[in-house]
Protein backbone atom coordinates (compact mmCIF):
# COMPACT_ATOMS: atom_id res chain seq x y z
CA UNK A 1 7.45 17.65 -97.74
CA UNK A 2 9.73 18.26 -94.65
CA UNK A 3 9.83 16.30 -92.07
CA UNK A 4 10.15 17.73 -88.52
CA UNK A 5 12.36 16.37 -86.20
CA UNK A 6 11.42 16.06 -82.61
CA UNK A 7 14.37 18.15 -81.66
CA UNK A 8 13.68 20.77 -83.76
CA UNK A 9 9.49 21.15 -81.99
CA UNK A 10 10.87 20.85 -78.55
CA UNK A 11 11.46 24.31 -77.04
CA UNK A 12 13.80 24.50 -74.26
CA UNK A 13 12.97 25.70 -71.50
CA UNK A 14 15.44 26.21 -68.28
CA UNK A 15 13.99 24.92 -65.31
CA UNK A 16 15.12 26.51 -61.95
CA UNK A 17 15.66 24.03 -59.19
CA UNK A 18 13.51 23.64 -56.64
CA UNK A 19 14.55 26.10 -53.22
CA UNK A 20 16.44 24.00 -50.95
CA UNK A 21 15.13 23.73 -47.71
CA UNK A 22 18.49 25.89 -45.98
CA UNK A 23 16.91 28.45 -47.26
CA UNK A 24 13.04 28.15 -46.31
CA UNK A 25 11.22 30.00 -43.75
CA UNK A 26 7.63 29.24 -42.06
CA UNK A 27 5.36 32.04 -42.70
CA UNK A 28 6.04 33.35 -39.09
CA UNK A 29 9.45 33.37 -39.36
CA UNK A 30 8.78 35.24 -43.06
CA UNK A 31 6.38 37.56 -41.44
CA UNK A 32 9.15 38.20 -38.67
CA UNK A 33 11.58 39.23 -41.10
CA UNK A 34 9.84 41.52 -42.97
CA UNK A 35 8.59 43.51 -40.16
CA UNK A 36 12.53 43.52 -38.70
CA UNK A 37 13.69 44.94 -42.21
CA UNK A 38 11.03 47.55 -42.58
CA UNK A 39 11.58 48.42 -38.83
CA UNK A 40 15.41 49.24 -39.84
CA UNK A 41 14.52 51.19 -42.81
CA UNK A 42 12.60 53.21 -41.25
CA UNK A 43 14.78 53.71 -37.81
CA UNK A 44 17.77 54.01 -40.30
CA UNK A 45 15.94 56.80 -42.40
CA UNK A 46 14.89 58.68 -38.96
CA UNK A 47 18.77 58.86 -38.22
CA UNK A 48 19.95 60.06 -41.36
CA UNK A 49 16.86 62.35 -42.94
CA UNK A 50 18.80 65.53 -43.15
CA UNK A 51 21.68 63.57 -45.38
CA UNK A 52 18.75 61.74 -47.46
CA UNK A 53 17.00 65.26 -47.85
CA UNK A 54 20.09 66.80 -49.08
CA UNK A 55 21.04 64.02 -51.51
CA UNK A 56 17.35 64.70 -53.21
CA UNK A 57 17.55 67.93 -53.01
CA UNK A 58 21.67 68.07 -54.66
CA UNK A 59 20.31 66.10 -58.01
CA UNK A 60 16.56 67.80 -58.24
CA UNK A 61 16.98 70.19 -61.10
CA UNK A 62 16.07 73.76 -60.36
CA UNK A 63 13.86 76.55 -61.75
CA UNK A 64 15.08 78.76 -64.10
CA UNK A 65 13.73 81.88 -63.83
CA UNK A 66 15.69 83.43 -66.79
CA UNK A 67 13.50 86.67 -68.21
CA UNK A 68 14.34 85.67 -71.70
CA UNK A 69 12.74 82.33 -71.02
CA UNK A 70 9.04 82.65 -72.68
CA UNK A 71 6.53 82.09 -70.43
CA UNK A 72 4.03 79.55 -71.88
CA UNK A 73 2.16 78.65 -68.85
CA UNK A 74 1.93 81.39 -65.88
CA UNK A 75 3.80 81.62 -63.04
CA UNK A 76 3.89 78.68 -60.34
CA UNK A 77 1.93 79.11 -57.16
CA UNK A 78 4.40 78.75 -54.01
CA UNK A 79 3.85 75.32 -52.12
């Protein structure tokens, strides 16, 4: 019979320490924040649309409408 030593049936687990209070906000100040950040995304995305639009548009793949290309599924209404 083996015995089991007590370090071998401990798991270790890493503990993170407890947030120091530097870096703790009240749930107003929390609130305050969030609504600050989302207010910049948003005012920064207004300013710079037509750069974001072509960045999306640059790496979306496009159709190929190759007339070799089989045609399993019918042709694509326009949006």
């Amino acid at each position: 019979m083996r015995s089991t030593r007590k370090s071998e049936a401990t798991v270790m687990t890493s503990k993170r320490p407890n947030p120091s209070s530097e870096h703790a906000a009240s749930d107003e100040a929390a609130a305050y924040i969030a609504q600050m950040l989302m207010d910049l995304a948003l005012q920064f995305e207004a300013n710079h649309f037509a750069q974001i639009r072509r960045h999306y548009q640059s790496i979306t793949p496009r159709r190929d409408d190759n007339p070799r290309q089989l045609n399993l599924f019918g042709r694509h209404p326009p949006f």
